[in-house]
Protein backbone atom coordinates (compact mmCIF):
# COMPACT_ATOMS: atom_id res chain seq x y z
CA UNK A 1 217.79 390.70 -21.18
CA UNK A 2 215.45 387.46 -22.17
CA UNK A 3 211.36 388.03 -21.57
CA UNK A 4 211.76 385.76 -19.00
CA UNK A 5 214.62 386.94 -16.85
CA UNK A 6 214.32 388.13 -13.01
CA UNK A 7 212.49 390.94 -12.95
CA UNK A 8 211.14 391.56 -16.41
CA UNK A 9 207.72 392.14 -15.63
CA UNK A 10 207.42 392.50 -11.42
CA UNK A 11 207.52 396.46 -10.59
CA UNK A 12 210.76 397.53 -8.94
CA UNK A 13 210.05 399.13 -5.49
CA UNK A 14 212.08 402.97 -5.92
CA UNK A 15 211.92 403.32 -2.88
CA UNK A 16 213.83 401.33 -1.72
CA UNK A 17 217.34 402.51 0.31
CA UNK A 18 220.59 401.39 -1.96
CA UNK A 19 221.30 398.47 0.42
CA UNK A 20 217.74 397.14 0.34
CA UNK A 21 218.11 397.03 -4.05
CA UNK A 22 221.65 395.39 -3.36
CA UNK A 23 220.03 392.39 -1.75
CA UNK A 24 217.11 392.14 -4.20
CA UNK A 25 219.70 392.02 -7.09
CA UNK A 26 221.97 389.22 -5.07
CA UNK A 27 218.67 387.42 -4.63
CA UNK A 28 217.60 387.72 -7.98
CA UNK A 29 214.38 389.40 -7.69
CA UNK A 30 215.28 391.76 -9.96
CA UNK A 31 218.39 392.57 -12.50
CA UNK A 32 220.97 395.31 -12.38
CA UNK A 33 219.52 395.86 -15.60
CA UNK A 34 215.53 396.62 -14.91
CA UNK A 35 216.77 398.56 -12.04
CA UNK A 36 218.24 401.15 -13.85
CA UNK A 37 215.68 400.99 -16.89
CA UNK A 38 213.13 401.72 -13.90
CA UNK A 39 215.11 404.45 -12.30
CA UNK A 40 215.63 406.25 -15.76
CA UNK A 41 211.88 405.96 -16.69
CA UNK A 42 211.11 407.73 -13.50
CA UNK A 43 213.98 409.99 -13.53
CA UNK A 44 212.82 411.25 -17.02
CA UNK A 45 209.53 411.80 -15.74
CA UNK A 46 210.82 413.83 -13.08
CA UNK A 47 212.88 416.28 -15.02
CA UNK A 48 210.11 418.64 -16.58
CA UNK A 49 209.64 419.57 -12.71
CA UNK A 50 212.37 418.97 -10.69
CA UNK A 51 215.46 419.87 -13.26
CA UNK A 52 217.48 418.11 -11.21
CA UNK A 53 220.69 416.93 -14.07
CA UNK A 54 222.25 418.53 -16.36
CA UNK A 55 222.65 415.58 -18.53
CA UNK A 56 221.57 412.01 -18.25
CA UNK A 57 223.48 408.94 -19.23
CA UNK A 58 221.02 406.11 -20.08
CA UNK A 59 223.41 404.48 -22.84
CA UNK A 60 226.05 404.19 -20.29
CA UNK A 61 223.55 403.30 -17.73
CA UNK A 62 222.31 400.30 -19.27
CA UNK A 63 225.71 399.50 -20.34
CA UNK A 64 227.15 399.57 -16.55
CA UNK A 65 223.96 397.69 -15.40
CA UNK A 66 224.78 394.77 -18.19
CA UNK A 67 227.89 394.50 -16.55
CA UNK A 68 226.79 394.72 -13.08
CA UNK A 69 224.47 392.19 -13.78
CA UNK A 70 227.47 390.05 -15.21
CA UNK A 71 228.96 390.35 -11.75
CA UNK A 72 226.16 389.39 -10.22
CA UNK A 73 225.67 386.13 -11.91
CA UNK A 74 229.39 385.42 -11.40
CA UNK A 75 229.09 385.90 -7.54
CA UNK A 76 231.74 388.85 -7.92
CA UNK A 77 229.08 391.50 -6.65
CA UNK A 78 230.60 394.38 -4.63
CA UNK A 79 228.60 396.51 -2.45
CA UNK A 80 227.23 399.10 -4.75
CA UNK A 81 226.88 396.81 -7.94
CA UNK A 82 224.49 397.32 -9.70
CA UNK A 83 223.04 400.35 -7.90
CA UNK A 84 222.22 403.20 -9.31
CA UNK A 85 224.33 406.59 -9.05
CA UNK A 86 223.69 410.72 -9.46
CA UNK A 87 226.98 412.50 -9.69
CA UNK A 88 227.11 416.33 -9.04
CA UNK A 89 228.74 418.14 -12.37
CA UNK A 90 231.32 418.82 -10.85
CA UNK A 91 232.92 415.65 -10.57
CA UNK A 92 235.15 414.26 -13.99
CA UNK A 93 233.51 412.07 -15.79
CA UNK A 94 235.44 409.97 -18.79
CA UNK A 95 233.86 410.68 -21.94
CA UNK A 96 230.75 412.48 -20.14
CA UNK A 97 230.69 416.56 -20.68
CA UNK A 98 231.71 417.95 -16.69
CA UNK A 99 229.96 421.78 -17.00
CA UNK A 100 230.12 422.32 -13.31
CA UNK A 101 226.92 424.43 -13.96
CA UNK A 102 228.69 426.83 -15.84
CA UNK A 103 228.56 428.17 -19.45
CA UNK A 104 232.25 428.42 -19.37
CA UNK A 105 232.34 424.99 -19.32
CA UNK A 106 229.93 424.01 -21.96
CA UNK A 107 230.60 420.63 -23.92
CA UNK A 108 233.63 420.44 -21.78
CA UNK A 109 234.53 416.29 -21.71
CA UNK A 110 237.36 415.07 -19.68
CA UNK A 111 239.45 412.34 -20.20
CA UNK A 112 239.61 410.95 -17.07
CA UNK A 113 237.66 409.78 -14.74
CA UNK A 114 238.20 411.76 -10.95
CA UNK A 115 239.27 409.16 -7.85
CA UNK A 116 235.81 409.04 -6.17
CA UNK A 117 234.14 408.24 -9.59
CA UNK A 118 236.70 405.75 -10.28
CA UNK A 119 236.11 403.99 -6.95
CA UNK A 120 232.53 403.72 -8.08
CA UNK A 121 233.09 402.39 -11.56
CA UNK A 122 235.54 399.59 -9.62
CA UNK A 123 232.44 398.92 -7.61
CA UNK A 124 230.31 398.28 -10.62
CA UNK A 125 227.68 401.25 -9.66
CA UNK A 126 225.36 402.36 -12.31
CA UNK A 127 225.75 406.50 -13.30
CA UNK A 128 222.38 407.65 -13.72
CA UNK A 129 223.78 411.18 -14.92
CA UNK A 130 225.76 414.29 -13.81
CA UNK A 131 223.46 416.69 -11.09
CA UNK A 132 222.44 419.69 -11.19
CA UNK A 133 224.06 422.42 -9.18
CA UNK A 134 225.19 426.32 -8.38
CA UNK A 135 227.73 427.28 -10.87
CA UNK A 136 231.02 426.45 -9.39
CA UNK A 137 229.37 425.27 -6.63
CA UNK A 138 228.77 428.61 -5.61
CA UNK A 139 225.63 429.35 -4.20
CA UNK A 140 223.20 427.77 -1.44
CA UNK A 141 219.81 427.31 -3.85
CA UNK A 142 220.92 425.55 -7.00
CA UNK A 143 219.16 428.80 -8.93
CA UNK A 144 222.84 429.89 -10.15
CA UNK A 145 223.32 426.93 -12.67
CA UNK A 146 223.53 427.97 -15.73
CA UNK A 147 221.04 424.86 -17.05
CA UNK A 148 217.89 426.58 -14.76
CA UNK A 149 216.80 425.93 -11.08
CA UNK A 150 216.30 423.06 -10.11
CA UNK A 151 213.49 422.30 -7.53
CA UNK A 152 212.67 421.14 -4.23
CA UNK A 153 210.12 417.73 -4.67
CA UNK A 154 208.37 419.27 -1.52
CA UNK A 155 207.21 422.12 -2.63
CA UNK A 156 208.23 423.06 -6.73
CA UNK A 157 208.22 426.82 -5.75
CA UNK A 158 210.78 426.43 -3.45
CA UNK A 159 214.56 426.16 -3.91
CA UNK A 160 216.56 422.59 -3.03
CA UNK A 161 219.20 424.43 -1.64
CA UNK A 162 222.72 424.21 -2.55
CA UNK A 163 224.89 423.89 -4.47
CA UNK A 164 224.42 419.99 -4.80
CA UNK A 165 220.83 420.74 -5.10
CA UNK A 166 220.55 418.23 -8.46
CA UNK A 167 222.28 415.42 -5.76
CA UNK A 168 219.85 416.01 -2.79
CA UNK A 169 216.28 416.63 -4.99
CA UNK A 170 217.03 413.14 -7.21
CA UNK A 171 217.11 411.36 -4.29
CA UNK A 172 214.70 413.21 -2.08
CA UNK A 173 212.17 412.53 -5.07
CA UNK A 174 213.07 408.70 -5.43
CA UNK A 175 214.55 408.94 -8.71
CA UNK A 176 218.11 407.52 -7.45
CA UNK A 177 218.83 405.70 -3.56
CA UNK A 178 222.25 407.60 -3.51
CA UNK A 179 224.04 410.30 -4.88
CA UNK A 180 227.50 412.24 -4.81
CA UNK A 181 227.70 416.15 -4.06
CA UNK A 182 229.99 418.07 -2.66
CA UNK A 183 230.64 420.32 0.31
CA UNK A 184 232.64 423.37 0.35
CA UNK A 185 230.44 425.87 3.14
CA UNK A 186 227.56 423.32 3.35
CA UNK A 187 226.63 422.57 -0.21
CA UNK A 188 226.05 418.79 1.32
CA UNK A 189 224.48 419.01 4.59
CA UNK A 190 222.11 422.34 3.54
CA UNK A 191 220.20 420.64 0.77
CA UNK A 192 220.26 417.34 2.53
CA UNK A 193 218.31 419.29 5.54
CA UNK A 194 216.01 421.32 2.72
CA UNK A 195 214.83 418.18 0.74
CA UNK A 196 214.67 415.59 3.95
CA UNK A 197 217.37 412.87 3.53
CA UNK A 198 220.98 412.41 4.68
CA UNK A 199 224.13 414.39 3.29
CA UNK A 200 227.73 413.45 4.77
CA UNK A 201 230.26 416.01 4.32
CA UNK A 202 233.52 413.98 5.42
CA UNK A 203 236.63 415.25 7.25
CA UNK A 204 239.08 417.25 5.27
CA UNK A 205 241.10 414.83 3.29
CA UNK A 206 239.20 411.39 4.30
CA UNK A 207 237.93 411.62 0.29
CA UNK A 208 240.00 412.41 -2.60
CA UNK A 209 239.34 415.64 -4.08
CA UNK A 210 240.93 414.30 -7.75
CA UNK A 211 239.44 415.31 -10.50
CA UNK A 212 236.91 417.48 -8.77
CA UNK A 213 236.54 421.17 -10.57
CA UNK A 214 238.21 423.52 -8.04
CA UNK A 215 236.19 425.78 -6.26
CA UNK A 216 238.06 426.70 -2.64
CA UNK A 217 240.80 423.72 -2.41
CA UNK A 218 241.20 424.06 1.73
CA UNK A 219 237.45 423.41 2.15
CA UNK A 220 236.18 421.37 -0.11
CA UNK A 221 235.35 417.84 -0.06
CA UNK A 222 233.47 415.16 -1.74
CA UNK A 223 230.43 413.38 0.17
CA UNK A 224 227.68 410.85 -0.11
CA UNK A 225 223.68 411.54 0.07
CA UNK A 226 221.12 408.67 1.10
CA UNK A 227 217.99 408.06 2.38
CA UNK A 228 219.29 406.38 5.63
CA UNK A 229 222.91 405.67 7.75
CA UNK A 230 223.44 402.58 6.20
CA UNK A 231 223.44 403.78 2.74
CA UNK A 232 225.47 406.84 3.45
CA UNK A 233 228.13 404.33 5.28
CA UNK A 234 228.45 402.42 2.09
CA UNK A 235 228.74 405.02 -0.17
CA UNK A 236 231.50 407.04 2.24
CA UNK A 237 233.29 403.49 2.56
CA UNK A 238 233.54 403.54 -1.13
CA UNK A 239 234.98 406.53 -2.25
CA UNK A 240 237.45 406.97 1.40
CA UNK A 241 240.77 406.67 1.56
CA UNK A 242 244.27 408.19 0.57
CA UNK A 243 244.93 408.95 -3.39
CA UNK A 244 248.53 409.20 -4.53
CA UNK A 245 246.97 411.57 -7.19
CA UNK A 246 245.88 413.80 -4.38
CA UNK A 247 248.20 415.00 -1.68
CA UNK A 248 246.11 416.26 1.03
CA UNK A 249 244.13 413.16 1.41
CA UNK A 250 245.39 411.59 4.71
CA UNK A 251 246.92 407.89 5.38
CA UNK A 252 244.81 406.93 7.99
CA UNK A 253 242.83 403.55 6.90
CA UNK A 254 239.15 403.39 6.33
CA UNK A 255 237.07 402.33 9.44
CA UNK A 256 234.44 399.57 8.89
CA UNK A 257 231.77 402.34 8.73
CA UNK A 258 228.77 399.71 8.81
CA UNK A 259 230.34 397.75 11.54
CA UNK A 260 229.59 400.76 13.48
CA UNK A 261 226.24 401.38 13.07
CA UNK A 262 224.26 398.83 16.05
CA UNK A 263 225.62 400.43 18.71
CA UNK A 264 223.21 402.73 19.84
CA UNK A 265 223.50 406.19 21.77
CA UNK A 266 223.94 405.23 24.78
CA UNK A 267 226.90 406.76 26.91
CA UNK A 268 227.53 409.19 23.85
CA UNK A 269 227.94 412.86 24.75
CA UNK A 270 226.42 415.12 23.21
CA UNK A 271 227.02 419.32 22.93
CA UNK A 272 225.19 422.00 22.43
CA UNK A 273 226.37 424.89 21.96
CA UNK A 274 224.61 428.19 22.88
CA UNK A 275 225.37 429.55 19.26
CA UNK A 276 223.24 426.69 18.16
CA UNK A 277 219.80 429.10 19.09
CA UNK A 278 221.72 432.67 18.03
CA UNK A 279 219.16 435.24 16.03
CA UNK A 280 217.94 434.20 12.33
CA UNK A 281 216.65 430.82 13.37
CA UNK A 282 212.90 430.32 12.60
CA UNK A 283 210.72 429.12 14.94
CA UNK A 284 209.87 425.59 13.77
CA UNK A 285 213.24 425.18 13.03
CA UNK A 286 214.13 425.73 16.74
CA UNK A 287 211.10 423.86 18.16
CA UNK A 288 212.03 420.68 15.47
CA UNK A 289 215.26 421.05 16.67
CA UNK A 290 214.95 420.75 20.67
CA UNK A 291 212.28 417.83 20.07
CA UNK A 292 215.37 416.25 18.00
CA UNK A 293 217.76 416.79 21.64
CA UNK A 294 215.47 415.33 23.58
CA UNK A 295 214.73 411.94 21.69
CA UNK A 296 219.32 411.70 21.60
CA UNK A 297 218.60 411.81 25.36
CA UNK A 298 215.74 410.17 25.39
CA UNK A 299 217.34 407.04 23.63
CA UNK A 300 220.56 407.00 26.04
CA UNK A 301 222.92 409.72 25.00
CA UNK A 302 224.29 412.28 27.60
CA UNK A 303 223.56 415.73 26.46
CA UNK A 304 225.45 418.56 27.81
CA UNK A 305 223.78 422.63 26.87
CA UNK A 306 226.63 424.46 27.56
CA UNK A 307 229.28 423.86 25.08
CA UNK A 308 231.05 426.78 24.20
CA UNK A 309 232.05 427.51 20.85
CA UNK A 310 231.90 431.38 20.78
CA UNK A 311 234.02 432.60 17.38
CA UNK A 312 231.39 430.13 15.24
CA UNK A 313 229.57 433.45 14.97
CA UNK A 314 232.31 434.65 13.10
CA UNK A 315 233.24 432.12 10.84
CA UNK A 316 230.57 433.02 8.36
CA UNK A 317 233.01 436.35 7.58
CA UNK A 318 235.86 434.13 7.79
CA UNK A 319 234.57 431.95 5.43
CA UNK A 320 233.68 434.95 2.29
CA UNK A 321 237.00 436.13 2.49
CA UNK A 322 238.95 432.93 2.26
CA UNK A 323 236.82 430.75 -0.09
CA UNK A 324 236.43 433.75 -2.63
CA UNK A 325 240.22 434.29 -2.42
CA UNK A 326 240.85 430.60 -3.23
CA UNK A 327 237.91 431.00 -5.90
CA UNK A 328 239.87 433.59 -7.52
CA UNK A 329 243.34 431.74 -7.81
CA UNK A 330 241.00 428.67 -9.19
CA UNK A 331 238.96 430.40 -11.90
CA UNK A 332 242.06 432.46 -13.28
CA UNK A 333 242.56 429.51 -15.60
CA UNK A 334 239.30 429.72 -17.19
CA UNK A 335 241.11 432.42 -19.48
CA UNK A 336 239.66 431.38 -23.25
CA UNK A 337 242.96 430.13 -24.28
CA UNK A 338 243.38 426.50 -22.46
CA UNK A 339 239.70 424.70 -22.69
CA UNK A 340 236.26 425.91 -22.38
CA UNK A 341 233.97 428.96 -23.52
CA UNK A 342 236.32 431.13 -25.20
CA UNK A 343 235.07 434.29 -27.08
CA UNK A 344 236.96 435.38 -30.58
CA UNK A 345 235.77 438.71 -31.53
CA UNK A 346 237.68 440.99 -29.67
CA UNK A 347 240.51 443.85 -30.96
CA UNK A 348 243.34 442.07 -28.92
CA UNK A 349 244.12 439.25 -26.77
CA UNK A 350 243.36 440.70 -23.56
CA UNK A 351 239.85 442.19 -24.76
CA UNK A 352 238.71 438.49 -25.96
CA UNK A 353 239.93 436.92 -22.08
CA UNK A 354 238.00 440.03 -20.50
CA UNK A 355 234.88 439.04 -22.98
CA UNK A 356 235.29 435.47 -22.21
CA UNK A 357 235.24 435.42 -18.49
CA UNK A 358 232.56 438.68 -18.85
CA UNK A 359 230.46 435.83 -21.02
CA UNK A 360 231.07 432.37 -19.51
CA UNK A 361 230.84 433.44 -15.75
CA UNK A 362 227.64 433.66 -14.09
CA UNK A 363 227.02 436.68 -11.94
CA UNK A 364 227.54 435.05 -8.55
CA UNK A 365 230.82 433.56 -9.76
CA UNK A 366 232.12 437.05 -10.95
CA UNK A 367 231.09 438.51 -7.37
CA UNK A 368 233.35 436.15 -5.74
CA UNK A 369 236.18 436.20 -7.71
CA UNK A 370 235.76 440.57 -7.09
CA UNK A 371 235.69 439.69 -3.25
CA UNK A 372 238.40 437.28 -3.67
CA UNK A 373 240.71 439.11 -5.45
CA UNK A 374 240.10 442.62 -3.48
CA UNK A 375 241.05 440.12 -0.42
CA UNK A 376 244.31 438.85 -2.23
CA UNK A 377 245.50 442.66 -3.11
CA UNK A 378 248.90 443.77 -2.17
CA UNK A 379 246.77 446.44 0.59
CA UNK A 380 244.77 444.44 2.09
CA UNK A 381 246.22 441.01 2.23
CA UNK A 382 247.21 441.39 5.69
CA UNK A 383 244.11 442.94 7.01
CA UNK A 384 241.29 440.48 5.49
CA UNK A 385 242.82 436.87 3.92
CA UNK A 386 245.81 436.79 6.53
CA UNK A 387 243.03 437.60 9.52
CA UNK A 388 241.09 435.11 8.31
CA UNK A 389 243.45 432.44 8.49
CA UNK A 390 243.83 433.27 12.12
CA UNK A 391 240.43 433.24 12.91
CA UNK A 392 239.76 429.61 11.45
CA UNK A 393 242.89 428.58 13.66
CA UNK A 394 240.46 429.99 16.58
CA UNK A 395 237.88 428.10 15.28
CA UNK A 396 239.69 424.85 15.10
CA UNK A 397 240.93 425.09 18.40
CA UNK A 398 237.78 425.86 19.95
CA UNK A 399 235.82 422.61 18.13
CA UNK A 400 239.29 420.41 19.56
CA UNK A 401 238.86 421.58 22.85
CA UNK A 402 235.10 420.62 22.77
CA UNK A 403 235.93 417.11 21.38
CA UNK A 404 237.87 416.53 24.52
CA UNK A 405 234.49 416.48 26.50
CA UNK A 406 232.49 415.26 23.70
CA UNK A 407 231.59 412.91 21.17
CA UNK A 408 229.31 414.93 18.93
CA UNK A 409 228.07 418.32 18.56
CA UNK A 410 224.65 419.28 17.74
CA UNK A 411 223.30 422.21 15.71
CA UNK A 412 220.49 423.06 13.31
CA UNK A 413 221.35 422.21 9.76
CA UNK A 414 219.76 425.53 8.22
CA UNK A 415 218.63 428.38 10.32
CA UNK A 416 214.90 428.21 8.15
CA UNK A 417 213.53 425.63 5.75
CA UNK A 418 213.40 426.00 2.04
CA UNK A 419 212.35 428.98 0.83
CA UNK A 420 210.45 430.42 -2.41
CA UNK A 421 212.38 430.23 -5.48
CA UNK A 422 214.32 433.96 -6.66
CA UNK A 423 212.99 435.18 -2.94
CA UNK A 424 216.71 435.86 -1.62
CA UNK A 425 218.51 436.08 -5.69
CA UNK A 426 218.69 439.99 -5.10
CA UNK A 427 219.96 439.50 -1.34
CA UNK A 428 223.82 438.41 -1.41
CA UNK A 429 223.68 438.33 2.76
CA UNK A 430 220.56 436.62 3.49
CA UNK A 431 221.90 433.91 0.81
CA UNK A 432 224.58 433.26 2.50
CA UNK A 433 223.38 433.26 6.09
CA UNK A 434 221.98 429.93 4.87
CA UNK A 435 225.18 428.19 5.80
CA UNK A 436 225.72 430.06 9.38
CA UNK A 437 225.92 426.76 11.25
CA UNK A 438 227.35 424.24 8.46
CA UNK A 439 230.57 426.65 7.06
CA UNK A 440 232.63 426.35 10.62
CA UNK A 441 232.35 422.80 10.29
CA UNK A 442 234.48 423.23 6.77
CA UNK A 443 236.54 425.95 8.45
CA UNK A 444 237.79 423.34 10.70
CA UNK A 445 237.80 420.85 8.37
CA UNK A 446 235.80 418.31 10.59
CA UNK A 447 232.74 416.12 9.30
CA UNK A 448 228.98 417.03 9.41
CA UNK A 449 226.19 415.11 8.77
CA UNK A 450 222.90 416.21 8.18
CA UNK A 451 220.04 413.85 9.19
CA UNK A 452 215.70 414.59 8.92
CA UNK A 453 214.71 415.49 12.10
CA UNK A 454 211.34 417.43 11.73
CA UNK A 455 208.87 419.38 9.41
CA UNK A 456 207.97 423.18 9.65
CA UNK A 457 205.56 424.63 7.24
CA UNK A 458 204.85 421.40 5.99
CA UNK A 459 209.52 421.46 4.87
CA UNK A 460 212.06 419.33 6.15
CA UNK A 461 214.48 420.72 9.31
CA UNK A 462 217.78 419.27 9.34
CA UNK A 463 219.70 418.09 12.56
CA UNK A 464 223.25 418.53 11.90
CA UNK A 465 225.83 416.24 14.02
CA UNK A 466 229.45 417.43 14.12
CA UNK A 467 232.30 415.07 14.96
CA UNK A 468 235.95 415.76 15.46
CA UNK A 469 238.15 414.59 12.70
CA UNK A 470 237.99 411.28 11.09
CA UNK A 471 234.74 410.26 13.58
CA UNK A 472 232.55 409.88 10.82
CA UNK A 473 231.88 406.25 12.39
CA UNK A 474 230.38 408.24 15.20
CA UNK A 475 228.04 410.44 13.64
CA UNK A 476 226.80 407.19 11.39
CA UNK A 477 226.16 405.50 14.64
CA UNK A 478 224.29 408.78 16.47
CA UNK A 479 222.45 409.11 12.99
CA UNK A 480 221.44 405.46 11.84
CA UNK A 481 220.46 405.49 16.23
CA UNK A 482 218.66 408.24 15.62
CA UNK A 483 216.51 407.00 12.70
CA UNK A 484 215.92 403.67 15.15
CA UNK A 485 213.64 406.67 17.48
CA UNK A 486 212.30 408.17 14.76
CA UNK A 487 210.79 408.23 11.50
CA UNK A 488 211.48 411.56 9.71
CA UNK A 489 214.37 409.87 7.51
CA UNK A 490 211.41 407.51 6.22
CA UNK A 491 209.24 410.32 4.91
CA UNK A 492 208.78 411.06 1.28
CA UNK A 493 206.94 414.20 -0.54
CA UNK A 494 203.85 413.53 -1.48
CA UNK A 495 203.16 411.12 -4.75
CA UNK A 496 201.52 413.81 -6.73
CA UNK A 497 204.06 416.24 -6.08
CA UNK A 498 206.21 414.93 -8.28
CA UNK A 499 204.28 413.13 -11.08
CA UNK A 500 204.72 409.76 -10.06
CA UNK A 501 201.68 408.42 -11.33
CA UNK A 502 203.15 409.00 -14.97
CA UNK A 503 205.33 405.77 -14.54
CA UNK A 504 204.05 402.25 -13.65
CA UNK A 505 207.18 401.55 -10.91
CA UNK A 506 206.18 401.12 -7.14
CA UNK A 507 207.06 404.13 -5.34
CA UNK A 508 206.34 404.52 -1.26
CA UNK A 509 203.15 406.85 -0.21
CA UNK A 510 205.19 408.91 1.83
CA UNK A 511 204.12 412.55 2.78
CA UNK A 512 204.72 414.51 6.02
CA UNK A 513 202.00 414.19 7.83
């Protein structure tokens, strides 16, 4: 880039939402390129504190942005051009090591790139690095990576949540507009409520789940993070849409998610169901919550209090037999023979595979794999996996029957804000109860969306709107109406928090007071 070239010497605003930096770079106030030296300068910065990547990719960075910037001069700018990009580690990368926060993967580098990442290369985006995040995507903290914790920008003794916790910090903190995660109980819409911005987790088979490192097949799915609806729009209209490579993605053509956005609440109905204030939920939470009910119906939307939804309560149990049972079939190929950690010092073959998994695995992953394959067992197939299938097919037909009255469902994102770092490490249960009102919305397989709708102890509270399948145009809408009424999606943590003043780029004041 010459000394005298758009944006050489003019600060570059970081705080800025994707689509504001997409019409900067189309109006030249800026290039592709000083974008993403800016947003690796501050990313850097961040990393002693936040540990939010497992690996960053400024070679390729700079690379992508010379190209985006190419684009740009030849008028041939897509959406995302330009813009730069955290990927969770658990998405293939071409030529980039893909750990999923795992030893077992360690220096693992695919050859191909997976559909959603591919979508974005098409689109010119700039990859910033791979995210931090649970091993396996197990885990609602982002403390079971094996790279370290990574940290909350709002408080740095307090956990991000998970597992796309590396996805939701870097762009809580500023470092990147958007990011990819991925959702297979919650791992979206939980740290998206912890750290303050938006987290999409789509409808079962609206993304492509190619090239994504299997966790629990049935429930997972790939989803965008932003800082408001109009980013999260672009980035879901992006990577949607069927993939020959993957069969379970659907046919049904991508909506003009944008196009969707202006027309306000009114007339839409909105549930809520009594499970939505059950036991566990902290005070703040519940008082951030309400206040977020009544500015929907405040703005024109017709809320309804007595939805009923009553095997939700169960789903969490549900959930820990089927995901660990599709966990185990999964991680049986991590064996130490194909690719990955393998360990050579063993008397015979099947002593080296037992010290290879007993190595690689973290301790969370080996606990579900146990539960998973205790589930899976000749005795007790019938009596937990097979019952659990039967309850989701409850649960399913109790959210359909609710979408014939409704247009969105409302619950709390997380029963509590973010709490200390190692405070629930030694407590399996209260981990998990983390994702009470998020997991039946992957049971189902519908979409959730997580939007800022509060503070308690000084910590985001997430409002999470449920849609039936494929109305992710609907929950953009409520969401992007919902920012319109308030301003929570518009706070940042405080400057100091995260070191800011170390760089010389712009960044907003933010804070939640």
């Amino acid at each position: 880039m010459s000394p005298d070239s758009p944006g050489d010497s003019a600060p570059i605003d970081l705080d800025r939402a994707a689509h504001e930096h997409a019409a900067a770079l189309r109006a030249a106030e800026y290039t592709a390129r000083a974008l993403a030296e800016a947003t690796l300068d501050l990313v850097e910065a961040q990393e002693p504190a936040l540990n939010a990547y497992v690996s960053l990719t400024r070679e390729e960075a700079l690379a992508q942005a010379d190209a985006a910037d190419a684009r740009l001069r030849a008028g041939d700018a897509a959406p995302l051009t330009g813009i730069p990009v955290a990927l969770k580690d658990v998405l293939s990368t071409r030529g980039v090591p893909t750990t999923a926060g795992s030893h077992m993967l360690e220096g693992f580098v695919p050859v191909i790139d997976g559909t959603v990442v591919a979508r974005l290369r098409e689109q010119g985006a700039v990859f910033v690095g791979k995210a931090n995040m649970d091993e396996f995507a197990m885990g609602s903290s982002t403390e079971h990576s094996a790279y370290g914790a990574t940290r909350n920008p709002w408080d740095l003794d307090r956990v991000p949540g998970g597992s796309s916790g590396g996805s939701a910090a870097t762009v809580a903190s500023g470092g990147v507009p958007i990011s990819l995660g991925t959702d297979t109980g919650g791992s979206i819409r939980q740290p998206a409520a912890l750290t303050g911005i938006l987290g999409l987790k789509p409808t079962y088979g609206r993304v492509s789940r190619y090239g994504v490192v299997a966790f629990a097949s049935s429930l997972e799915q790939v989803g965008p993070f932003g800082r408001d609806a109009r980013d999260v729009a672009t980035l879901l209209g992006a990577i949607a849409g069927h993939d020959p490579n993957d069969s379970t993605t659907a046919m049904a053509p991508v909506p003009d998610y944008l196009g969707s956005l202006d027309r306000g609440l009114d007339g839409l109905r909105v549930g809520v169901p009594a499970e939505a204030m059950s036991e566990g939920v902290e005070d703040g939470v519940r008082e951030a919550f309400e206040q977020a009910v009544g500015a929907l119906e405040a703005a024109g939307a017709q809320v309804d209090r007595d939805v009923e939804l009553p095997s939700i309560e169960v789903a969490l149990s549900a959930y820990y037999i089927i995901a660990p049972a599709e966990a185990s079939a999964n991680l049986a190929r991590y064996d130490g023979v194909k690719y990955g950690y393998s360990f050579h010092e063993g008397d015979s073959m099947w002593e080296e595979m037992e010290q290879t998994r007993g190595r690689g695995f973290g301790d969370e992953v080996k606990r579900r794999i146990m539960i998973g394959t205790y589930a899976l067992s000749a005795g007790y197939y019938d009596a937990y996996y097979l019952q659990a299938q039967k309850v989701r097919t409850v649960i399913r037909r109790e959210f359909d029957a609710a979408f014939a009255d409704h247009d969105v469902i409302v619950t709390p994102t997380s029963p509590g804000v973010a709490f200390p770092l190692g405070a629930k490490l030694d407590d399996p249960l209260a981990m998990y109860l983390n994702d009470l009102f998020t997991i039946p919305v992957n049971i189902a397989g519908n979409p959730g969306l997580s939007v800022p709708c509060g503070f308690s102890e000084g910590l985001p509270v997430g409002l999470q709107l449920i849609g039936a399948p494929f109305a992710e145009a609907t929950l953009l809408r409520a969401a992007h109406a919902f920012g319109d009424v308030t301003d929570w999606h518009a706070r940042r943590p405080p400057p100091t928090t995260m070191l800011r003043d170390t760089v010389s780029h712009v960044v907003g004041d933010g804070g939640a007071s």
